[in-house]
Protein backbone atom coordinates (compact mmCIF):
# COMPACT_ATOMS: atom_id res chain seq x y z
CA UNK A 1 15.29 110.70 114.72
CA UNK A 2 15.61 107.07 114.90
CA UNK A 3 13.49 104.26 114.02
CA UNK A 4 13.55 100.60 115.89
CA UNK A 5 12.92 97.50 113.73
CA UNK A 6 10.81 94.50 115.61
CA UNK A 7 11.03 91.14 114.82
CA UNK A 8 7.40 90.13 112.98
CA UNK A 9 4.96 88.75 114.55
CA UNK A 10 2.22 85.97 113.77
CA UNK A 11 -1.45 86.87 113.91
CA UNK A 12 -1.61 84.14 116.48
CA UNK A 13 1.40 86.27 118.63
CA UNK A 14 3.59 83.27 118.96
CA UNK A 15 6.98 82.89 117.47
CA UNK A 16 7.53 82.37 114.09
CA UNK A 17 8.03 78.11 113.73
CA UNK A 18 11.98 77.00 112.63
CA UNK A 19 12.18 75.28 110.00
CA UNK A 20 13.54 72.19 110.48
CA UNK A 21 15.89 70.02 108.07
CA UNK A 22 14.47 67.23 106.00
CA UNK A 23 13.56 64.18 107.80
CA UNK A 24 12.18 63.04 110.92
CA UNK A 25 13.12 66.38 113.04
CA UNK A 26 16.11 66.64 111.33
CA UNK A 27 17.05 62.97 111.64
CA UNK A 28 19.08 63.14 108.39
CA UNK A 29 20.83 65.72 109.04
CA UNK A 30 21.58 64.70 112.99
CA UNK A 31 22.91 60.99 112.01
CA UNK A 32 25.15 63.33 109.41
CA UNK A 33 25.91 65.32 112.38
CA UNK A 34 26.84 63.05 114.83
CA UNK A 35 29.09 60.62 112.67
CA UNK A 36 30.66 63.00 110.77
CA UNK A 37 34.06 61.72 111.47
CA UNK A 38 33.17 58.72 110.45
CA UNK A 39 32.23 60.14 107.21
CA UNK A 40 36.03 62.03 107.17
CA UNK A 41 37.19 58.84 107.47
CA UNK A 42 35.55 57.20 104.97
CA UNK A 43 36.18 60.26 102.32
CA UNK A 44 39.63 60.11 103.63
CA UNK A 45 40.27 56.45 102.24
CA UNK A 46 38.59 57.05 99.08
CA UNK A 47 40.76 59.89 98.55
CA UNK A 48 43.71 57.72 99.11
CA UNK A 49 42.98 54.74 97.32
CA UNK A 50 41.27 56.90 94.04
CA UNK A 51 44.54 59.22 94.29
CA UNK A 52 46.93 55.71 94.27
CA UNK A 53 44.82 54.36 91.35
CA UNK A 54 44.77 57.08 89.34
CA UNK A 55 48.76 58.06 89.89
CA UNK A 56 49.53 54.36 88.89
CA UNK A 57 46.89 55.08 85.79
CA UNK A 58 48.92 57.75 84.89
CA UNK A 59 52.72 58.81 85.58
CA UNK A 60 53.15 56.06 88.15
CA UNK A 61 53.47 53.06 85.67
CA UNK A 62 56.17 55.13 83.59
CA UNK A 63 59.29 53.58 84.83
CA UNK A 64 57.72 50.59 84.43
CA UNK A 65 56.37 51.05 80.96
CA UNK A 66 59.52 51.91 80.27
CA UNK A 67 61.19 49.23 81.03
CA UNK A 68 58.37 46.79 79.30
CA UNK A 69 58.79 48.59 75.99
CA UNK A 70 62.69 47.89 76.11
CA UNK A 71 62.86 44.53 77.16
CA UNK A 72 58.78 42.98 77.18
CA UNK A 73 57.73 41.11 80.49
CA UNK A 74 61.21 40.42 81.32
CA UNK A 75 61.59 44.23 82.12
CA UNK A 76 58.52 44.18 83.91
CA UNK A 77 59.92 41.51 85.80
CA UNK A 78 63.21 43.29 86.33
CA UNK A 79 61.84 46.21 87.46
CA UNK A 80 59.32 44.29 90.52
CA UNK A 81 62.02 41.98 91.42
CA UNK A 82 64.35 44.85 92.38
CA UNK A 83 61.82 46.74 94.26
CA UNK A 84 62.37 49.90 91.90
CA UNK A 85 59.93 52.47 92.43
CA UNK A 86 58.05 53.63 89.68
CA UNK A 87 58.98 57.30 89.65
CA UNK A 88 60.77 57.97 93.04
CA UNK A 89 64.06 55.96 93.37
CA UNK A 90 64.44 56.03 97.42
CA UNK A 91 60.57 55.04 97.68
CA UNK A 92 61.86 51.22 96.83
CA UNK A 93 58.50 50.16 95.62
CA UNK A 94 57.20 48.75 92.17
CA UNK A 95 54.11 49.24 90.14
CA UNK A 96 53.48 45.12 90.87
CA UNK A 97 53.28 46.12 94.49
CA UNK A 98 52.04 49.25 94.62
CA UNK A 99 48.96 47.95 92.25
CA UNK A 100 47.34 45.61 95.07
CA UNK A 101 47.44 48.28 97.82
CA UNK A 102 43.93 50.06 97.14
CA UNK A 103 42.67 46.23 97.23
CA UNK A 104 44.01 45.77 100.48
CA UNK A 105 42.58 48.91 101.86
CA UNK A 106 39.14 48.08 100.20
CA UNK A 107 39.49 44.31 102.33
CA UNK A 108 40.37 46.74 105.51
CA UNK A 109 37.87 49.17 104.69
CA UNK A 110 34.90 46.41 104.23
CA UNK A 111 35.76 45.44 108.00
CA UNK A 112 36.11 48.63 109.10
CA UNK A 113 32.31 49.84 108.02
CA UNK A 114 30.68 46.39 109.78
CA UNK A 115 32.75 47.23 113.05
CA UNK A 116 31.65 50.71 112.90
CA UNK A 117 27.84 49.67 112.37
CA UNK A 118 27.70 47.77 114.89
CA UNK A 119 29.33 49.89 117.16
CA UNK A 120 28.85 53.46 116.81
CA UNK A 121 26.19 53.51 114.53
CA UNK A 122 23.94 51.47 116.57
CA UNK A 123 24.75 49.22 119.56
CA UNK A 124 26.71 52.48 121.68
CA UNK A 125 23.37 54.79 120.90
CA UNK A 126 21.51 51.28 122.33
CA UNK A 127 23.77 51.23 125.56
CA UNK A 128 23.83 54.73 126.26
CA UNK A 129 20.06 55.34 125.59
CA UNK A 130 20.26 58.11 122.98
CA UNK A 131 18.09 55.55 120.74
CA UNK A 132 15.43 55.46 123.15
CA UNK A 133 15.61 58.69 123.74
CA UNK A 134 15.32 59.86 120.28
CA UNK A 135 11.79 57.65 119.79
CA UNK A 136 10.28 59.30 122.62
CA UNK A 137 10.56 62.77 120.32
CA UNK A 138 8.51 62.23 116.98
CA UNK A 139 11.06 59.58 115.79
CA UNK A 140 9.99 56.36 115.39
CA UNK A 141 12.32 53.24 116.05
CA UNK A 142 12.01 52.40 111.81
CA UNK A 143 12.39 55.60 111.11
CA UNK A 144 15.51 55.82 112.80
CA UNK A 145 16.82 52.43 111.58
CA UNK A 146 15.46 53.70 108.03
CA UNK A 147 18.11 56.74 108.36
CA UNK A 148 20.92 54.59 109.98
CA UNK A 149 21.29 52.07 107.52
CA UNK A 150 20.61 53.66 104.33
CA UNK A 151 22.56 56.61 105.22
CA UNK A 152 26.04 54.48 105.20
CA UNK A 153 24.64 52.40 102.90
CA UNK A 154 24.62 55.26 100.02
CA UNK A 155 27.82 56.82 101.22
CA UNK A 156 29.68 52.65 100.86
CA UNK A 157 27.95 52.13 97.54
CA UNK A 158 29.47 55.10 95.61
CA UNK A 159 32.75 54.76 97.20
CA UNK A 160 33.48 51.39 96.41
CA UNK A 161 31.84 51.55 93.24
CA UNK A 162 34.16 54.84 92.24
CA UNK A 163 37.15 52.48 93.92
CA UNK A 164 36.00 49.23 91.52
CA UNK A 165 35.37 51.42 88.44
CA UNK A 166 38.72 53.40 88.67
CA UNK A 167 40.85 50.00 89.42
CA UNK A 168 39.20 48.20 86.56
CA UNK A 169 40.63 50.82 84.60
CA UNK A 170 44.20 50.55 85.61
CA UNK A 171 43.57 47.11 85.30
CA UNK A 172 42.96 47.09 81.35
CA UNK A 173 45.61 50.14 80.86
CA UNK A 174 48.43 48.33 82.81
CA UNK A 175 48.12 44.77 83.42
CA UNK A 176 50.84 43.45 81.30
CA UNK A 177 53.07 45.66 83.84
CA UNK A 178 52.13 42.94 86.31
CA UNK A 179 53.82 39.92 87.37
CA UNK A 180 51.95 36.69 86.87
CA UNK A 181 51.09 34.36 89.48
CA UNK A 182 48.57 34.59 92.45
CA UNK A 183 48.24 38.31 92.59
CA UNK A 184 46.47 39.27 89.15
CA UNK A 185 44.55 36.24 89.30
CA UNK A 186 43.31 37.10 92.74
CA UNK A 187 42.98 40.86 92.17
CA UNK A 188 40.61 39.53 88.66
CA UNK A 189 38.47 37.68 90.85
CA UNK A 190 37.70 39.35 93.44
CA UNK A 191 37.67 43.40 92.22
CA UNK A 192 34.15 43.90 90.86
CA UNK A 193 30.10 44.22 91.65
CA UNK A 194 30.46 41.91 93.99
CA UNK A 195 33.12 43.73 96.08
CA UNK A 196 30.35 46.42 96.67
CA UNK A 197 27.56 43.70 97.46
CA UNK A 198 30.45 42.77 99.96
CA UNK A 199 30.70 46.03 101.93
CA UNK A 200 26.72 45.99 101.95
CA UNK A 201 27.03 42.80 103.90
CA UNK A 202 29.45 43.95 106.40
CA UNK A 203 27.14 46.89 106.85
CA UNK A 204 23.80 44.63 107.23
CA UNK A 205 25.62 42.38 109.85
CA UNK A 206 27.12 45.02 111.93
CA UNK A 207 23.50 46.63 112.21
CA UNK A 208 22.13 42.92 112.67
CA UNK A 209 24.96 42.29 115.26
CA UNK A 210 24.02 45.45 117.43
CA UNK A 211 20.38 45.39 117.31
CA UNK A 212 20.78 40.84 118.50
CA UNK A 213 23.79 41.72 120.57
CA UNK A 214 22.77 45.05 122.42
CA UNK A 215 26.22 45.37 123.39
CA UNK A 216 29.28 47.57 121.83
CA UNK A 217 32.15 45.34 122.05
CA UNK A 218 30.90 42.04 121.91
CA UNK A 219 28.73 43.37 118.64
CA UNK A 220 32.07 44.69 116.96
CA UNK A 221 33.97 41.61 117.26
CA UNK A 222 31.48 39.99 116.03
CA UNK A 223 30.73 41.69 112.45
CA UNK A 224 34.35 42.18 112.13
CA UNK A 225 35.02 38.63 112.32
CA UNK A 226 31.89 37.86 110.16
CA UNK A 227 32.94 40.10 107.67
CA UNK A 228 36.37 38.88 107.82
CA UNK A 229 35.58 35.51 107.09
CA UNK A 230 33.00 36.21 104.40
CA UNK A 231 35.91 38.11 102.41
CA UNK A 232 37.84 35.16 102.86
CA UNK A 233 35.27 32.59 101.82
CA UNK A 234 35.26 34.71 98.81
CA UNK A 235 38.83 34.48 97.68
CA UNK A 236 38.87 30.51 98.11
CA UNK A 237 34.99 29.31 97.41
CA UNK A 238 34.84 28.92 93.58
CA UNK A 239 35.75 25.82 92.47
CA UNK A 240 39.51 25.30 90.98
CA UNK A 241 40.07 29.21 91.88
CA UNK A 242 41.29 29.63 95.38
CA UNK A 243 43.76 31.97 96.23
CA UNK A 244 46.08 29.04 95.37
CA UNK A 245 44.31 26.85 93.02
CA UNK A 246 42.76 28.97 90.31
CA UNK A 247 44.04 28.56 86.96
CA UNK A 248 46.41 31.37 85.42
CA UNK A 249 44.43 34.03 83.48
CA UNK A 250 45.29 33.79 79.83
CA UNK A 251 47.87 36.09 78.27
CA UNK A 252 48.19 37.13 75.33
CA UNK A 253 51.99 37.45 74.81
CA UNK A 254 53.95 38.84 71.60
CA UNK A 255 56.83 40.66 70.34
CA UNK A 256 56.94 43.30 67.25
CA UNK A 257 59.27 43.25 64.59
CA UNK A 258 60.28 46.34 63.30
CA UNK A 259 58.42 45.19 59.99
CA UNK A 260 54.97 45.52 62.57
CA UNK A 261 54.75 41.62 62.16
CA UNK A 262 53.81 39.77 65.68
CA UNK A 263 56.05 37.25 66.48
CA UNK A 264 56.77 34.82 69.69
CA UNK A 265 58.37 36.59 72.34
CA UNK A 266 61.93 35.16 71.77
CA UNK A 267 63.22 34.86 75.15
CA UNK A 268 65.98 36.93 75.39
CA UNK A 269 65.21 38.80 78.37
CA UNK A 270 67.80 41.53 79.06
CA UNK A 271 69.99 41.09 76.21
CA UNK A 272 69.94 43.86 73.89
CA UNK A 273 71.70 42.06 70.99
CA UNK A 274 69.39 38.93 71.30
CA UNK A 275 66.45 41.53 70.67
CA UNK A 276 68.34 42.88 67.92
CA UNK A 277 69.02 39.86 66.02
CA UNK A 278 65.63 39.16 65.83
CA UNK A 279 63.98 42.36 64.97
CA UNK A 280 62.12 43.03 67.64
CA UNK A 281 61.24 46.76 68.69
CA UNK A 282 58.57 46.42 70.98
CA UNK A 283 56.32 44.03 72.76
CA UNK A 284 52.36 43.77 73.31
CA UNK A 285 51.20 41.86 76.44
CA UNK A 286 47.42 41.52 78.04
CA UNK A 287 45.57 39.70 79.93
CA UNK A 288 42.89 37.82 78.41
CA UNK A 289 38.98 37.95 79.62
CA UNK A 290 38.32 34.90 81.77
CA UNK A 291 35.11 33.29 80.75
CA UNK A 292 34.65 32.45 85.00
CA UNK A 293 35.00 36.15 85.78
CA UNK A 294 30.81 36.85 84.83
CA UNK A 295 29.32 33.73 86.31
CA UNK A 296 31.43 34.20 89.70
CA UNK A 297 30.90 37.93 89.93
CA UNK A 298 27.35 37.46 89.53
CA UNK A 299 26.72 34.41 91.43
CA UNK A 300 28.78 36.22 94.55
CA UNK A 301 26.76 39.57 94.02
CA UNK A 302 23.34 37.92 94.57
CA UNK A 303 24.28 35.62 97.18
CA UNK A 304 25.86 38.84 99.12
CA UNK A 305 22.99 40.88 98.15
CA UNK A 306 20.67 38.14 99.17
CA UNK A 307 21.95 37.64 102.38
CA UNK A 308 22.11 41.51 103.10
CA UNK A 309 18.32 41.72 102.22
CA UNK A 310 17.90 39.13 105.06
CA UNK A 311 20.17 40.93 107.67
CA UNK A 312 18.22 43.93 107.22
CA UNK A 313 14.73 42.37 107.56
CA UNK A 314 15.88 40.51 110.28
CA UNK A 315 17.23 44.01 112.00
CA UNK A 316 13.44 45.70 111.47
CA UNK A 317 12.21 42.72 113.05
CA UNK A 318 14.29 42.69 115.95
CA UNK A 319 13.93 46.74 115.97
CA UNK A 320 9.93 45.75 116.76
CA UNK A 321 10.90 44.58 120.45
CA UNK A 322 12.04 48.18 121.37
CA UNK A 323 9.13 49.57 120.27
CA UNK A 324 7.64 51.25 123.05
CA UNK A 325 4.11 49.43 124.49
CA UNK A 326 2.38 53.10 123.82
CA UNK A 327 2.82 53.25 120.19
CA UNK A 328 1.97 49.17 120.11
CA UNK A 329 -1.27 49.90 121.49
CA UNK A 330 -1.64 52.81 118.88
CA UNK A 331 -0.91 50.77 116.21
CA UNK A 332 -3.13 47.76 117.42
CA UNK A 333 -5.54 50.50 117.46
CA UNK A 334 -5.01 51.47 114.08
CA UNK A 335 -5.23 48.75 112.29
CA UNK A 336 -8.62 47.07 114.21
C-alpha cells in the first residue's frame, strides 16, 4: 500500500503566491545580488585596513615601544629611520610607516566608491537598459534610486566609521611612536567625522555624475576626479594648516627619573651612560589635543554633508526626466 502526497491547493485552484523578499519585488535584495562583488570588495578592504590597525594597536608597535622605553623619541626615531620592521626583521618596514597605510587606502577607497557609483551602480544599468527595464515591472524610477544610493550609502558609513574609530585609537595608544613632521599633523587633521561625510560625497557625485552624464566612462572619470580633488582641497583648505603649512601639534615631551620625578628630556639620544648619569629610566611622550581639530572637523563635515544633501536632490530631480510619460499622466491624475 502506498500513499501519494499532492502539493496543496488554494480554494481559488491557482498556485500558491512566492513570497517575495522585502522591497520593491525584491529590489533590496537584487541590488545586493547583482553587486555583490562590489560588496567583497569593499568587506575585503575593511578587513585589511581594521586587521593593520588593530596589529599596530597591539603586537605591531612592540619593537618600537621597545625601543622608545630605552632610549625616548630618539629610539623611535632610530627605529623609522632604519626602516626596521616592527616584529618581522626581513619585512623592512616601521611602525611610522606602516601607521599611514590604512589612511592611504581610506583616500583610495573614497575614490574607488564615487567611480563605482557612477559606473556600475548606475550609469552601465542606464546604457544597457536594465534601469528602464526594471521600472516597467512594479519598480518605480525613486524607488530604485531610493535602494541604489542608500544601499552603499549604509554599507560606506559603518566601514569608514569602524576604520576612523579603530585608527583614533591607535592614534592615542601609540602616537609618541611617531615621527614628527607632516605626517601626524596630516593624519590629525584629516582622520575623523568628516572623513565619512567625505566618502558620502564621492558616493552622491558618482550617482549625480551618472544620472547628468548617462554615460559609463565619461561619468567615472568624472567623480573620480571630483572626488580626488575634494580630498585634496581638504588636506590644504584650512587656513595656516596645509599639508605643508600647518603648525606642529603640541607634544608633550618628558623623561622619568628613577625617583618618578618628570624631568626635560636630556638629549642624549643613544647613549646609554648619558641616560644613566641623569637618572632617567623611562620616557612619556604624547601628542597634545589641537584646539583647530573640532572647529575644522566640524566645519568640513557639514560642508561635505551639505553638499551631499544637494547631489542627491539634484539626482531625484534629474531621475524625474526618465520617468516614463504613463506614470506622469497617472500622477497628474492623482494629484488634480
Amino acid at each position: 500500500m502506498s500513499t501519494t502526497l499532492d502539493k496543496p491547493a488554494t480554494t481559488s485552484g491557482k498556485p500558491p503566491l512566492r513570497r517575495t523578499p522585502p522591497g520593491a519585488d525584491g529590489l533590496v535584495w537584487t541590488v545586493l545580488r547583482l553587486h555583490r562583488t562590489a560588496l567583497w570588495v569593499w568587506t575585503g578592504y575593511l578587513v585589511i585596513s581594521v586587521g593593520l590597525l588593530l596589529w599596530l594597536w597591539g603586537p605591531g608597535a612592540s619593537t618600537a615601544q621597545k625601543a622608545f622605553d630605552a632610549f625616548g623619541y630618539a629610539g623611535a626615531q632610530d627605529i623609522a629611520w632604519d626602516g626596521k620592521s616592527v616584529s618581522l626583521p626581513s619585512f623592512g618596514t616601521s611602525f611610522d610607516s606602516l601607521f599611514y597605510d590604512p589612511a592611504t587606502l581610506t583616500q583610495l577607497a573614497t575614490v574607488a566608491v564615487a567611480v563605482f557609483a557612477a559606473g556600475p551602480l548606475i550609469a552601465r544599468e542606464l546604457e544597457t537598459g536594465t534601469a528602464r527595464l526594471a521600472w516597467t515591472q512594479s519598480v518605480s524610477p525613486a524607488r530604485w534610486l531610493t535602494a541604489k544610493l542608500g544601499l552603499p550609502a549604509i554599507a560606506v558609513t559603518v566601514g569608514t566609521g569602524l576604520v576612523v574609530a579603530v585608527y583614533e585609537r591607535v592614534w592615542h595608544s601609540h602616537n609618541h611612536l611617531l615621527i614628527a613632521g607632516i605626517g601626524p599633523r596630516s593624519y590629525y587633521f584629516n582622520i575623523g567625522p568628516a572623513t565619512v561625510a567625505n566618502v558620502l560625497f564621492g558616493l552622491a557625485l558618482g550617482v549625480f555624475a551618472a544620472l547628468v552624464i548617462r554615460r559609463t566612462l565619461p561619468a567615472i572619470v568624472v567623480a573620480g576626479t571630483g572626488t580626488y580633488l575634494a580630498g585634496a582641497l581638504r588636506a590644504n583648505s584650512w587656513p595656516f594648516q596645509g599639508a605643508y603649512q600647518q603648525p606642529e601639534i603640541p607634544v608633550h615631551n618628558k623623561a622619568i627619573t628613577s625617583t618618578g620625578a618628570e624631568i626635560p628630556d636630556p638629549g642624549c639620544y643613544m647613549d646609554q651612560k648619558c641616560l644613566a648619569a641623569h637618572h632617567v629610566t623611562g620616557f612619556d611622550r604624547h601628542y597634545l589635543p589641537s584646539p583647530d581639530f573640532w572647529p575644522r572637523q566640524l566645519t568640513e563635515t557639514g560642508i561635505l554633508l551639505a553638499l551631499t544633501v544637494v547631489l542627491v536632490a539634484g539626482a531625484f530631480l534629474v531621475l524625474r526626466r526618465y520617468q516614463p510619460k504613463k506614470s506622469r499622466q497617472l500622477q497628474k491624475e492623482a494629484t488634480a
